[in-house]
Every structure is written in structure tokens, then in C-alpha cells.
Protein backbone atom coordinates (compact mmCIF):
# COMPACT_ATOMS: atom_id res chain seq x y z
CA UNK A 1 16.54 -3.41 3.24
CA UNK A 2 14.75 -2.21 0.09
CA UNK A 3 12.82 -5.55 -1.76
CA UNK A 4 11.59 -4.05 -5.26
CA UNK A 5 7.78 -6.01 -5.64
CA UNK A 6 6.68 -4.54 -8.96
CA UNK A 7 3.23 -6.07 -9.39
CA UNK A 8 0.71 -4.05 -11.46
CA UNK A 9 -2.88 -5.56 -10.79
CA UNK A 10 -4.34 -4.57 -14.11
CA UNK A 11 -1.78 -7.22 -15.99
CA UNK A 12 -1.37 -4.51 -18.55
CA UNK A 13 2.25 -3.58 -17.11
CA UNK A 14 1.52 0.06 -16.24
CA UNK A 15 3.27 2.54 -14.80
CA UNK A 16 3.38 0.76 -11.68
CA UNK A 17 4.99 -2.08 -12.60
CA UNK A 18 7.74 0.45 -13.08
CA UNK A 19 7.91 2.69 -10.50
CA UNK A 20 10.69 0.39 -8.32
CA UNK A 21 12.78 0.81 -10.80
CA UNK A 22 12.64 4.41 -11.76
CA UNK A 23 12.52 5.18 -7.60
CA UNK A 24 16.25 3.47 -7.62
CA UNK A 25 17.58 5.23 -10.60
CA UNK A 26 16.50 8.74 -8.61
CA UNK A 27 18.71 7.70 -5.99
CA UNK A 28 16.49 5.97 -3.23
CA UNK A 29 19.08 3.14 -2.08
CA UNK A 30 22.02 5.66 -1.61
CA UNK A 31 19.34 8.24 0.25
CA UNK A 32 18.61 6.10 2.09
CA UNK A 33 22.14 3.68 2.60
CA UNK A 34 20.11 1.01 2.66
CA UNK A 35 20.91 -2.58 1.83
CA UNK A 36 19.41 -3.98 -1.49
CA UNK A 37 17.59 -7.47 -1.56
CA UNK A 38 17.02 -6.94 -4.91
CA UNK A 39 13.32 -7.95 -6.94
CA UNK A 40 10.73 -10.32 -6.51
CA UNK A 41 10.68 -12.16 -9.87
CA UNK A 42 7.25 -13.29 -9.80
CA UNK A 43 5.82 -9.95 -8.55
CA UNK A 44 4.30 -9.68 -11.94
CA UNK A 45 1.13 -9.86 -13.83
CA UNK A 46 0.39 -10.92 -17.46
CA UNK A 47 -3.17 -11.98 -17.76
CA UNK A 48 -5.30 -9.12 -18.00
CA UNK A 49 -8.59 -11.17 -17.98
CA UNK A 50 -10.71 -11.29 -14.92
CA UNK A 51 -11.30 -14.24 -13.73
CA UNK A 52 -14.86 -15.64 -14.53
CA UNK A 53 -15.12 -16.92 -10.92
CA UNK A 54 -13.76 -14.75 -9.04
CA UNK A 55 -14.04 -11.75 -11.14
CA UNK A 56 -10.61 -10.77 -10.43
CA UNK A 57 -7.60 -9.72 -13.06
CA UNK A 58 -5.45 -12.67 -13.51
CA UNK A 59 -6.70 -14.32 -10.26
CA UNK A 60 -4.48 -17.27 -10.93
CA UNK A 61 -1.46 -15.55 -11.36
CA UNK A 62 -1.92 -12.98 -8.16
CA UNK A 63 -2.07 -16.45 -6.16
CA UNK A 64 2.02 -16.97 -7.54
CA UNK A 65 2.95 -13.48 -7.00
CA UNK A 66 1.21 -13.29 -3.30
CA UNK A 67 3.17 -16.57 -2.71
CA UNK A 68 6.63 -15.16 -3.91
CA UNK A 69 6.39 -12.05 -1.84
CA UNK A 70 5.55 -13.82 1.43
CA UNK A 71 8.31 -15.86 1.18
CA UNK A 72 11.00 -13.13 0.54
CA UNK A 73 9.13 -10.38 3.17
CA UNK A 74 8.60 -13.25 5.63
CA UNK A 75 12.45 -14.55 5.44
CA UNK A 76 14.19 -10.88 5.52
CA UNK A 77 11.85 -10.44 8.79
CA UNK A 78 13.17 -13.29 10.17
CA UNK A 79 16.60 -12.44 9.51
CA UNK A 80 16.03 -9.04 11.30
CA UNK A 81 15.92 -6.90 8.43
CA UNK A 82 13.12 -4.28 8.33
CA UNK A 83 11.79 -4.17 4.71
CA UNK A 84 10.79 -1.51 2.35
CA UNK A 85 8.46 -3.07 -0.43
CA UNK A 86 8.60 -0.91 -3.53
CA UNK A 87 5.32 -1.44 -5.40
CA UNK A 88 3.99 -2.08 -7.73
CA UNK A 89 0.43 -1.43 -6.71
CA UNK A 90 -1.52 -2.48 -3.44
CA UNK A 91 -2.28 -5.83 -4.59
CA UNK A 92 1.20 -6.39 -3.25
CA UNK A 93 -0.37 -6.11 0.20
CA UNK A 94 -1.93 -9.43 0.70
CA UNK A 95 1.25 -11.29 0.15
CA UNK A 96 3.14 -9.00 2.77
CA UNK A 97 0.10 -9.62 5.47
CA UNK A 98 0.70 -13.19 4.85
CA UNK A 99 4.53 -12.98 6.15
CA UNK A 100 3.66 -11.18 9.35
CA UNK A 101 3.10 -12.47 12.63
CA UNK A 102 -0.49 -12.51 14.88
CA UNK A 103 -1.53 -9.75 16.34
CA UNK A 104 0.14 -7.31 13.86
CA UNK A 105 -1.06 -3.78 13.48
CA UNK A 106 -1.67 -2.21 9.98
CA UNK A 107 -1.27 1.20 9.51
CA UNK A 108 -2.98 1.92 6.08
CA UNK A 109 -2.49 4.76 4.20
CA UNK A 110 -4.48 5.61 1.57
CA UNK A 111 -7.05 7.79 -0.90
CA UNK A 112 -8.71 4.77 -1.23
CA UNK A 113 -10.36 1.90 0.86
CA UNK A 114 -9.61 -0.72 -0.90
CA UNK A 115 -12.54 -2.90 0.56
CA UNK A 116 -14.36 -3.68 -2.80
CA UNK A 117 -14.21 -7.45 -4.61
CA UNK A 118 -14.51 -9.04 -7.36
CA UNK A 119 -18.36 -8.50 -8.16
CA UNK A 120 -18.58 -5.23 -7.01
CA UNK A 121 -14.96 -3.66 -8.35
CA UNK A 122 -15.51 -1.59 -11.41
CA UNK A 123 -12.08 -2.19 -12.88
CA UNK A 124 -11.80 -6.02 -11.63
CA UNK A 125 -7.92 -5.40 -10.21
CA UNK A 126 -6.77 -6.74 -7.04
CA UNK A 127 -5.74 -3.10 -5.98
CA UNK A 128 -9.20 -2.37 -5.58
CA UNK A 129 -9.81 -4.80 -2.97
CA UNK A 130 -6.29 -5.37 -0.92
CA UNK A 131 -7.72 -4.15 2.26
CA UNK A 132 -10.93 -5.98 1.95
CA UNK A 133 -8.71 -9.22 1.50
CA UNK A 134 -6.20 -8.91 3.91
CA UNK A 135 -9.23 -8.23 6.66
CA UNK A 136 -11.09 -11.65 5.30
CA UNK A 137 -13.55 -9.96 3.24
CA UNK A 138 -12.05 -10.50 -0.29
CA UNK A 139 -12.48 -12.88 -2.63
CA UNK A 140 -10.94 -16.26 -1.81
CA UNK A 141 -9.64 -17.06 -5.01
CA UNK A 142 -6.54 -14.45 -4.27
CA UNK A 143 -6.93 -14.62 -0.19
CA UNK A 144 -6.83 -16.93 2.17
CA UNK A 145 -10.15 -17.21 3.14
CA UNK A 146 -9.69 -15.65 6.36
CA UNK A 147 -8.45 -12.26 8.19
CA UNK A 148 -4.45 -12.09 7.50
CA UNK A 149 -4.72 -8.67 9.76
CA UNK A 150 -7.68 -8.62 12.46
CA UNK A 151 -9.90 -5.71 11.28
CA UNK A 152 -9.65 -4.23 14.62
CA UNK A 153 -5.94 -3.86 14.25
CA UNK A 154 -6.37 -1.79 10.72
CA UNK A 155 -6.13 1.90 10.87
CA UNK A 156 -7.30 3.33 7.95
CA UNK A 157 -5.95 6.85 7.33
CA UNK A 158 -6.16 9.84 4.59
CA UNK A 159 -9.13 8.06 2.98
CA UNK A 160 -12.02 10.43 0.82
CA UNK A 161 -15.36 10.42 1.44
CA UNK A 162 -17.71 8.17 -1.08
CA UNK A 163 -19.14 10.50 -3.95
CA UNK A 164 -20.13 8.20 -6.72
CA UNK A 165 -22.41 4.68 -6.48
CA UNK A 166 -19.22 2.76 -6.52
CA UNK A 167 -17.69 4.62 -3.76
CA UNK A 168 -20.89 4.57 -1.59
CA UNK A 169 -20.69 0.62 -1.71
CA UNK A 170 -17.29 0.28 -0.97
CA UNK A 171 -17.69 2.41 2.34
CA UNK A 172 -20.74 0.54 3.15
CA UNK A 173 -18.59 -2.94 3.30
CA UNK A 174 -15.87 -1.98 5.08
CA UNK A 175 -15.72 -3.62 8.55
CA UNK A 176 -16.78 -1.75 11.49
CA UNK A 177 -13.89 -2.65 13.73
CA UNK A 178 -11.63 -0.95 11.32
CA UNK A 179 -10.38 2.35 12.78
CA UNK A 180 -10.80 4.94 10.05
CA UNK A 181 -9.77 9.04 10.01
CA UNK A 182 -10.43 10.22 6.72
CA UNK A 183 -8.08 12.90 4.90
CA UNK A 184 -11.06 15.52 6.03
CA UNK A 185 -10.62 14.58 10.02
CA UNK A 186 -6.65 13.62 9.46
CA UNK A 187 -6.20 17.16 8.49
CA UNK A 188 -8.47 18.24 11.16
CA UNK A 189 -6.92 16.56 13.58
CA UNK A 190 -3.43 17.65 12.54
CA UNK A 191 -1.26 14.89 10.86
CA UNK A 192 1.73 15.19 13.00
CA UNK A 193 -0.72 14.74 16.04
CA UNK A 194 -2.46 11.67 14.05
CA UNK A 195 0.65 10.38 13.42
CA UNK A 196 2.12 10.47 17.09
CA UNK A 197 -0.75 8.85 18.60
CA UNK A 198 -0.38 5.82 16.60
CA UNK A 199 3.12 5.30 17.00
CA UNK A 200 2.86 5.46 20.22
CA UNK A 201 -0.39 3.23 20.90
CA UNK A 202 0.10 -0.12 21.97
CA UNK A 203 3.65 -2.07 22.01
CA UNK A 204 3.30 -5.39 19.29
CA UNK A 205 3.90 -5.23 16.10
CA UNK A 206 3.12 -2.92 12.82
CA UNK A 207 2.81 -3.09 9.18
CA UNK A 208 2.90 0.79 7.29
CA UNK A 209 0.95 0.95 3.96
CA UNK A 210 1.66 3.86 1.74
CA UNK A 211 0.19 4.26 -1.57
CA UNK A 212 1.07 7.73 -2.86
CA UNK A 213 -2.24 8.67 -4.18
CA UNK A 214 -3.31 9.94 -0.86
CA UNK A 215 -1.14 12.39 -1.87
CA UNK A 216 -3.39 15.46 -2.77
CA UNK A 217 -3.02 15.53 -6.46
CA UNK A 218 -1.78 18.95 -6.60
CA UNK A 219 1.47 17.38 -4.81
CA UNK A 220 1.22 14.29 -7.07
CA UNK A 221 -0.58 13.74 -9.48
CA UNK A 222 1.85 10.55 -11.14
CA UNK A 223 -0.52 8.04 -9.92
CA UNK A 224 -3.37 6.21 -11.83
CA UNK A 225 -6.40 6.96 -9.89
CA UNK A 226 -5.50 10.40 -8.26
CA UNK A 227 -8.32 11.68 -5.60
CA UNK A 228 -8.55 15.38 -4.50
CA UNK A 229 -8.69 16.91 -1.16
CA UNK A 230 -6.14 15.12 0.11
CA UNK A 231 -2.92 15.67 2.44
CA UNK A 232 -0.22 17.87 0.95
CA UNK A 233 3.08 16.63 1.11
CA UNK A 234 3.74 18.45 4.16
CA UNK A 235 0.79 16.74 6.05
CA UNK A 236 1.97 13.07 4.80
CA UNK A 237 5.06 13.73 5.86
CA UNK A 238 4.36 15.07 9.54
CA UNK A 239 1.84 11.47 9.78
CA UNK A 240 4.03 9.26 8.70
CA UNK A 241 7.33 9.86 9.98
CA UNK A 242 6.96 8.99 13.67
CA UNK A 243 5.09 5.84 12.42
CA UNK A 244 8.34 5.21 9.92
CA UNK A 245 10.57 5.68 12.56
CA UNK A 246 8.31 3.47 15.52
CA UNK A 247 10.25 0.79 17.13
CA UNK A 248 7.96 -1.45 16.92
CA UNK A 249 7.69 -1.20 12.70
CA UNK A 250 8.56 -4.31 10.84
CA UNK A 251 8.50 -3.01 7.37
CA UNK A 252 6.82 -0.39 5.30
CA UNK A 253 5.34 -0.76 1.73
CA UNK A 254 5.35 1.86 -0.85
CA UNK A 255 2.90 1.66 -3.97
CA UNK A 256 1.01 3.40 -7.25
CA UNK A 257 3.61 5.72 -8.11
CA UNK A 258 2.48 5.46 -11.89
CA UNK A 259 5.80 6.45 -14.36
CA UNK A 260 4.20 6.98 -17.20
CA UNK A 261 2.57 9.80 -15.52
CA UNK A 262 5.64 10.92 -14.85
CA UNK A 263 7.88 11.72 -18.08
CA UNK A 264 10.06 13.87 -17.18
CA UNK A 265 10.54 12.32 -13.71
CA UNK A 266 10.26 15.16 -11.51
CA UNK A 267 7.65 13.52 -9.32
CA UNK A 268 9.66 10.29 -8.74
CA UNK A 269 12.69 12.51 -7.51
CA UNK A 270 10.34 14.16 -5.00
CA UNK A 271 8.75 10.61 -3.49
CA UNK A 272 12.47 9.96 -2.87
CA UNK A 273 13.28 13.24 -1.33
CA UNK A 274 9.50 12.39 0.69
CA UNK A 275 10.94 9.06 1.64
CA UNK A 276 14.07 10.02 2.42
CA UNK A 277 13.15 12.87 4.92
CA UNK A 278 10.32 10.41 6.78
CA UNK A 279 12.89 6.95 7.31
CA UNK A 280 15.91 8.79 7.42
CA UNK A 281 16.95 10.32 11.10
């Protein structure tokens, strides 16, 4: 069941905002013969202001949008329908955790940590601090105050290492419990072995994050705050597939593909040929 959430967390509509749309006019539904719940209305930002409490971009209206998505991800679980969220960015995340049961695992992929807030975010946009939300770190004025995901149930996976001041203080808050393999060890490791391991490890539920810029930005680089060093498409692939295709899943979100970094399209086509080959059997 594809669910298009396209919420852009810098409330300047960006090419986020509309990447759902441009992924179904490639041809995503009918790759993937999926059923279509259609779009979450009030996945949307307007207010580009940060918020002078929280410091967060349109703080107010991520409350609505995190709100709207629960309801819709929570209701299609219930009705037995495995989800796939088209972002939009990763502030769609907190609204997803909020539909999912106790004791859910979250498989997080991403260049990023996401564990930053509202003081200590450069850019002030919810994407910057999903993860750091979600795990009861966040800002409360666009969380709940509290872990949606228990931090030792987070695996945090393609990740780069912290090279600037910002980056160094974003590592240092993320929560210990958090299980982390950075691109570096990922690729190390091998990503097909990576992948495996989780998929198989443990037997309640899971939650899959994607946001395509851990996508090496020689593979991708349609996405607003590409990172280097990454996995190739190849390497994403081989990790995520057996962790698509888990019995255990419960839905899989999809974010940052940035359209207006993508003109002539050709990226978008190959995220739905990417897509297609992980869910697909």
C-alpha cells in the first residue's frame, strides 16, 4: 500500500515536497502492483519561521502534519496493510513512530544522524533532528516528550563520520544504546551480510527508514544535503532487501529524493528501478 506523505521540513516546498509525486509518474505503483491509499493532505509545511521556543521550522504546523500521518499509517496497519511512506523528508518519521506498536524495531537508514534539535540544528528543520525525537531526545514542541522507539531498538546504518563542529555535536548526543554501523564499517562488513543479520535478529516488530542520501552521491546526487563516501547503489540494495522483504516488517518509509535536483528525471526513474528490485520478489 503506497501512502504519498510529502512533508518538506524547511516550509519552503522543496524538492521534497515533490518527490511522491514525480516517484508515481516514473511508474512506482505499477512496479510495484501495489495498492494506492493515496496522500496525506496535511503532510505539508508553510511556515518557514523557526519557532522562537523551540527553534524549530514551523513547529506548530509539524505538530498537524505528525498528527495526520499517525492516523493514516496507524489505521492501514491495523487493517493489515504494510505501508510504503513516500516522503517528503525525514521529519515524516516522528508521525510514523507514533502509529507503531511497543517494542518496535527501527531500522534507520541514513547519511545522516538526525540526532540534533532545535538549539543546536544549523538549518532549524525537523529533518535534522527526526531520530533524536523519535528516541525522546528532541524537542518537545514537535515530540512527545518521550521515546516513540526505545533507543536500544534503533539501528543506525550507512551513517558518515562527523567532520565539521556541527557534525561533531550531533555524534556526541546521540544515545549510547543506539546500535550504529557507519557507511565505513557497513561496507566493511559487507552490506548484504549487514543486511541479513538484521532481518533475521529477533522476531517483533520493525520499522525501515530510507532516506536516499545515504546513497553515495556519485549514485545520487538528487538530494539536498548529499554526503560522500557512501554505499553505491549496489551496496544499498544488497542491505536493504532482506530487511524489505522480513516478515516481521510493518512498513517502510522512503524520503529526500529532492526533484529539483533532478530535471531531467533520470534519478527518480532509477530510485524506482532501486525500489522495485529490493520489495519486489
Amino acid at each position: 500500500m503506497i501512502v504519498d506523505a510529502p512533508l518538506d521540513s524547511s516550509g519552503g516546498g522543496r524538492g521534497e515536497e515533490r518527490a511522491p509525486a514525480a516517484l508515481r509518474r516514473a511508474g512506482l505503483r505499477e512496479a510495484l502492483a501495489a495498492d494506492d491509499d493515496g496522500q496525506i493532505d496535511e503532510a505539508r509545511l508553510r511556515d518557514p519561521n523557526r519557532d522562537p521556543v523551540s527553534g524549530v521550522i514551523g513547529a506548530a504546523g509539524l505538530v498537524r502534519a505528525g498528527g495526520a500521518i499517525a492516523a493514516r499509517i496507524g489505521a492501514l496497519i491495523a487493517d493489515g496493510h504494510r505501508p510504503l511512506v513516500l516522503g517528503g523528508d525525514c521529519a515524516i518519521l516522528p508521525g510514523i513512530c507514533r502509529a507503531l506498536p511497543p517494542a518496535t524495531d527501527l531500522w534507520f537508514v541514513d547519511a545522516h544522524p538526525d540526532f540534533l534539535d532545535g538549539t543546536t540544528s544549523p538549518s532549524g528543520e525537523a529533518a535534522d533532528m527526526d531520530l533524536s525525537v523519535v528516541t525522546g531526545h528532541g524537542p518537545v514542541a514537535v515530540g512527545p516528550g518521550g521515546a516513540l522507539i526505545e533507543p536500544g531498538r534503533v539501528h543506525l546504518l550507512g551513517h558518515r563520520p562527523a567532520t565539521d563542529e556541527s557534525s561533531r555535536v550531533e555524534a556526541a548526543r546521540i544515545d549510547p544504546a543506539i546500535h550504529q554501523i557507519n557507511a565505513a564499517e557497513l561496507l566493511r562488513r559487507g552490506a548484504a551480510t549487514v543486511g541479513a543479520s538484521l532481518a533475521a535478529d529477533g522476531d517483533g516488530p520493525a520499522w525501515l527508514h530510507l532516506d536516499l542520501d545515504v546513497v553515495d552521491p556519485r549514485d545520487l546526487p538528487a538530494v539536498t544535503y548529499p554526503e560522500p563516501d557512501g554505499p553505491r547503489w549496489a551496496d544499498l540494495i544488497a542491505l536493504v532487501t532482506p530487511l524489505a522483504r522480513a516478515d516481521r516488517l510493518l512498513g517502510m518509509s522512503v524520503t529526500d529524493l529532492n526533484t529539483d535536483e533532478d530535471p531531467d528525471g533520470r534519478h527518480t526513474r532509477r530510485v524506482v528501478e532501486v525500489l522495485t528490485e529490493m520489495l519486489v520478489d
